[in-house]
N, C-alpha and C. Protein backbone atom coordinates (compact mmCIF):
# COMPACT_ATOMS: atom_id res chain seq x y z
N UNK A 1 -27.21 53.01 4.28
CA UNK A 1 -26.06 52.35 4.85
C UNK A 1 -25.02 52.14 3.74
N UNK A 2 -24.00 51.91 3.80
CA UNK A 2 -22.85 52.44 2.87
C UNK A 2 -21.72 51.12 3.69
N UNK A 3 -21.46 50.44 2.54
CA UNK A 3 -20.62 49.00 2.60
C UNK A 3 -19.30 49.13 2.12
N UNK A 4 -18.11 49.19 3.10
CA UNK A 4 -17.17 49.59 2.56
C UNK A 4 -16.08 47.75 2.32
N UNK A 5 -15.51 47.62 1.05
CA UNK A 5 -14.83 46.92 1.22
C UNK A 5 -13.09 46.88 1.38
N UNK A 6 -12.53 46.46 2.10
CA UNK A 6 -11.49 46.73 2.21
C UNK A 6 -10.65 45.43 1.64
N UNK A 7 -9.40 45.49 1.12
CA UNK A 7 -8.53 44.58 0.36
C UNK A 7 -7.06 45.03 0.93
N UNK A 8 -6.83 43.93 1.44
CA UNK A 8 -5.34 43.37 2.16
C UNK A 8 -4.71 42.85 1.19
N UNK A 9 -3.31 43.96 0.87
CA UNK A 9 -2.34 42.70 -0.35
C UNK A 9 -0.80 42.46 0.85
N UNK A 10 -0.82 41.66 0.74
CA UNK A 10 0.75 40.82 1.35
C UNK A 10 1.74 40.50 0.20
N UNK A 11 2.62 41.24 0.20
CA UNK A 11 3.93 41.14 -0.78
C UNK A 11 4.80 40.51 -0.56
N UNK A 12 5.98 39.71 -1.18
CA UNK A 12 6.80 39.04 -0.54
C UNK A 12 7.49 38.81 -2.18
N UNK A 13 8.65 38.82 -1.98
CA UNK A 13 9.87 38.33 -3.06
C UNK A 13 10.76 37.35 -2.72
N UNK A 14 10.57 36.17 -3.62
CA UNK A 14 11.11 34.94 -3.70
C UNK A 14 11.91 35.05 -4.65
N UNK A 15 13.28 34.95 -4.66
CA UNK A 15 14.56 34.86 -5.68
C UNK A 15 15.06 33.11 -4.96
N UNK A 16 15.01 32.67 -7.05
CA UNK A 16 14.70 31.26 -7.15
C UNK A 16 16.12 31.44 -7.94
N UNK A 17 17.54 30.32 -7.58
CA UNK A 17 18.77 30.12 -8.17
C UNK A 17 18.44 29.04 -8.57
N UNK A 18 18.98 29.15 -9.98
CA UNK A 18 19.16 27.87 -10.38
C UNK A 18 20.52 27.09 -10.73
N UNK A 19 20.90 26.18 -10.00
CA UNK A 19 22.45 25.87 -10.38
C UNK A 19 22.65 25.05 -11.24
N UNK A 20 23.71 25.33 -12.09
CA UNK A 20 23.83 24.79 -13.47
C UNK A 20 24.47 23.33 -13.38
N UNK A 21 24.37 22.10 -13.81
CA UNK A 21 25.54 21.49 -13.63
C UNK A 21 25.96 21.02 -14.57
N UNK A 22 25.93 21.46 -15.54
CA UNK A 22 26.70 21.46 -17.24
C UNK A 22 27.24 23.11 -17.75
N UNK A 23 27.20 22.58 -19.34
CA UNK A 23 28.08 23.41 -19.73
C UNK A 23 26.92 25.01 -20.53
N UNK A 24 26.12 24.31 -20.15
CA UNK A 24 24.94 25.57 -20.77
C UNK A 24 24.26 25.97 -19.75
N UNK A 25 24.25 27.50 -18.89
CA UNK A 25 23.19 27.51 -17.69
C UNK A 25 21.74 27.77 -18.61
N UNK A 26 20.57 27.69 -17.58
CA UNK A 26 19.39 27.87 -18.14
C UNK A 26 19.17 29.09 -17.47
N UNK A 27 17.87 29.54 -19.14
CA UNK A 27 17.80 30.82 -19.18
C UNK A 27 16.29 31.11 -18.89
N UNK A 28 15.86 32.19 -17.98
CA UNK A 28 14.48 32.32 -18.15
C UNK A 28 14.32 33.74 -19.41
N UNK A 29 12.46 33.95 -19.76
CA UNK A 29 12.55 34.51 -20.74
C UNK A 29 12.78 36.08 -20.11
N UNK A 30 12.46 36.41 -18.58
CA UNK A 30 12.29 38.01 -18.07
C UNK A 30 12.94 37.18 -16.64
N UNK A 31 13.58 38.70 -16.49
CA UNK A 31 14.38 38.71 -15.09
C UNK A 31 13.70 38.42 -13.89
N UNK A 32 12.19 39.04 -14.09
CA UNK A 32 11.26 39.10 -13.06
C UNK A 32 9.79 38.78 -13.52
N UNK A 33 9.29 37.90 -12.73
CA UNK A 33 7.87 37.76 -12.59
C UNK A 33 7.05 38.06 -11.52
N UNK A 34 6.22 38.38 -11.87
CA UNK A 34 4.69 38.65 -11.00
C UNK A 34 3.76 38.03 -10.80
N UNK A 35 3.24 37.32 -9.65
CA UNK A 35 2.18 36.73 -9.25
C UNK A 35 1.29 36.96 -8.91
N UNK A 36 -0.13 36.79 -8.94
CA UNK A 36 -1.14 37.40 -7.72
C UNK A 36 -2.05 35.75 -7.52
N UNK A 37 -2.11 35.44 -6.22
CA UNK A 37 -2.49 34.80 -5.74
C UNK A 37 -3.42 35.13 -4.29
N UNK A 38 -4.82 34.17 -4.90
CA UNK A 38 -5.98 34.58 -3.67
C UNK A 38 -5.04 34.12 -2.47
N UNK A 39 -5.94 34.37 -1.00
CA UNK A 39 -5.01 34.07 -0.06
C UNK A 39 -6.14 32.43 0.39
N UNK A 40 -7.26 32.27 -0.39
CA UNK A 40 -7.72 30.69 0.46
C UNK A 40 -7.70 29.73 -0.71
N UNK A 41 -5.85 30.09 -1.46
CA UNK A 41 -6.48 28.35 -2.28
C UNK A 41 -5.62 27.57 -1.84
N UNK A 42 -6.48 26.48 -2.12
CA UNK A 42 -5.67 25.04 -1.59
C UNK A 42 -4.24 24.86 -1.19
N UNK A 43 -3.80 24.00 -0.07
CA UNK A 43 -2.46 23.55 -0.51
C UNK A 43 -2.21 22.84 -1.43
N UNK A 44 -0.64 22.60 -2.40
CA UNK A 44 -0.37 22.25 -3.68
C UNK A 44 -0.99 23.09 -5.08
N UNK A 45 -1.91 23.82 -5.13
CA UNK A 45 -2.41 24.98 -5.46
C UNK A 45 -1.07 25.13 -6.35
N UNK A 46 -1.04 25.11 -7.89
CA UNK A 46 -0.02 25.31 -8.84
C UNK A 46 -0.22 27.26 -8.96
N UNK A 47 0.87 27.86 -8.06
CA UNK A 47 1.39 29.40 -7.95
C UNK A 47 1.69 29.30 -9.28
N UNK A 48 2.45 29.07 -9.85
CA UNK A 48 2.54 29.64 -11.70
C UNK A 48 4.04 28.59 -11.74
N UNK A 49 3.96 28.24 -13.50
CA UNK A 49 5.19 27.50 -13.78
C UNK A 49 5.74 28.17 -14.91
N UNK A 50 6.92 28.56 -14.78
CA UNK A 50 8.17 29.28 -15.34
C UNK A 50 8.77 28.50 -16.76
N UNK A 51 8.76 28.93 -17.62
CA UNK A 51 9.45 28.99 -18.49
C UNK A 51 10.79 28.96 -18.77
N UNK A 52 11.86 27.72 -18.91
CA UNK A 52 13.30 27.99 -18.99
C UNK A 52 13.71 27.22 -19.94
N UNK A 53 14.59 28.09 -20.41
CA UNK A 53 15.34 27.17 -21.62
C UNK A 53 16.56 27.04 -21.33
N UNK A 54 16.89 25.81 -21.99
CA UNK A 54 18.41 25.55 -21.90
C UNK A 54 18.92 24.63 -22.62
N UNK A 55 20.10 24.82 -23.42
CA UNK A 55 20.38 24.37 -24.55
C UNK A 55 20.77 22.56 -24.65
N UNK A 56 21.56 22.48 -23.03
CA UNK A 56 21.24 21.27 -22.59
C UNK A 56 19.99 19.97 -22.65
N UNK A 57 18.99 20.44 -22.63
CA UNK A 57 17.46 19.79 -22.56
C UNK A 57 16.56 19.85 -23.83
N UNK A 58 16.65 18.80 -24.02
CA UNK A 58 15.90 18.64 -25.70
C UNK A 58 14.42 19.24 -25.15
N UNK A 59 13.56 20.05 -26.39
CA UNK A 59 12.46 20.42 -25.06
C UNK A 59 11.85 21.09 -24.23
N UNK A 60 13.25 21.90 -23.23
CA UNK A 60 13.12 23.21 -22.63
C UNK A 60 13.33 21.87 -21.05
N UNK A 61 12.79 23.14 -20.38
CA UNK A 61 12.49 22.59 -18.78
C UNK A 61 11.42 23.93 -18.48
N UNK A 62 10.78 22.96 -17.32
CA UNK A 62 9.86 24.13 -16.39
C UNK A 62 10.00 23.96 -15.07
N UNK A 63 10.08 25.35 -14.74
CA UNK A 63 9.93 25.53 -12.75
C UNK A 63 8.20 25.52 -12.37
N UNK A 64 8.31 24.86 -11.85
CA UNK A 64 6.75 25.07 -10.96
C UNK A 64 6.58 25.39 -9.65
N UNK A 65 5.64 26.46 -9.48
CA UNK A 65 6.12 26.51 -8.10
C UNK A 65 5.00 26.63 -7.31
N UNK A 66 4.47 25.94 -5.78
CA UNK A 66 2.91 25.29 -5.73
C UNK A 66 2.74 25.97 -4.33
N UNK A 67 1.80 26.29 -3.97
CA UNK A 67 1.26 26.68 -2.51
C UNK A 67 2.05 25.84 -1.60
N UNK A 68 2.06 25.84 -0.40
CA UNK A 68 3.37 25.09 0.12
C UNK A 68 2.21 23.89 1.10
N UNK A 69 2.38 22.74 1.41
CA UNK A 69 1.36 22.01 2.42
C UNK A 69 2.22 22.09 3.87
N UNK A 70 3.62 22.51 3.84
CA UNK A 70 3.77 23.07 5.24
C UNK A 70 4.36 24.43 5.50
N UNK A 71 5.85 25.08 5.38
CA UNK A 71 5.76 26.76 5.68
C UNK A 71 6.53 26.51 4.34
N UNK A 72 7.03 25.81 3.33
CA UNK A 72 7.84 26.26 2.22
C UNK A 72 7.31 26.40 1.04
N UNK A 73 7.58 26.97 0.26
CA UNK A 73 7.05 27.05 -1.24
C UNK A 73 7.69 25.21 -1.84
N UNK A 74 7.04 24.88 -2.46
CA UNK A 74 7.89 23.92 -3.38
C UNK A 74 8.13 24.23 -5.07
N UNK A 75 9.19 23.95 -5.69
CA UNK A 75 9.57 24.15 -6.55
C UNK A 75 9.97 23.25 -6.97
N UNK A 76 9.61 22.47 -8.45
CA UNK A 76 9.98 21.65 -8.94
C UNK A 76 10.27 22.03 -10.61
N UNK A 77 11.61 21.24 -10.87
CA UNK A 77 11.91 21.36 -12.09
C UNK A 77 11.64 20.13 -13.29
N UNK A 78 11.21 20.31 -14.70
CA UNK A 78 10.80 19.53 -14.67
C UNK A 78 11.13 19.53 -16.25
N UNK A 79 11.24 18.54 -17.01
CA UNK A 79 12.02 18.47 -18.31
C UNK A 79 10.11 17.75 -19.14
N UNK A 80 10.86 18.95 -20.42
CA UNK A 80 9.50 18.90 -21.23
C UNK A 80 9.75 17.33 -22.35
């Protein structure tokens, strides 16, 4: 008998703006990132947190961005 497994990937592109409200916008380090995420983890489940600098923020800042607990992603910014 011969066990075949099969693997379902679901793709999807999220373009995240960030609006500036000073005189320095923030910068990430790559234009684009890549995720891979199982499809049964938790809600709030930390999806990956982003790296941004900005000359404004002693520190840096970070995007986080979390499994959603209803249909949205959440994204939070967050000063180091």
């Amino acid at each position: 008998m011969t066990t075949v497994t099969m693997t379902i990937l679901v793709c999807f592109q999220a373009t995240v703006t960030v609006q500036d409200v000073n005189d320095t916008p923030p910068q990430f380090s790559k234009s684009f990132y890549e995720v891979n995420v199982d499809e049964n983890v938790h809600n709030g489940f930390v999806i990956t947190t982003l790296p941004v600098y900005d000359n404004d923020e002693v520190g840096g800042l970070s995007l986080t961005i979390e499994n959603p607990t209803d249909t949205n992603l959440k994204i939070k910014a967050d000063s180091k």
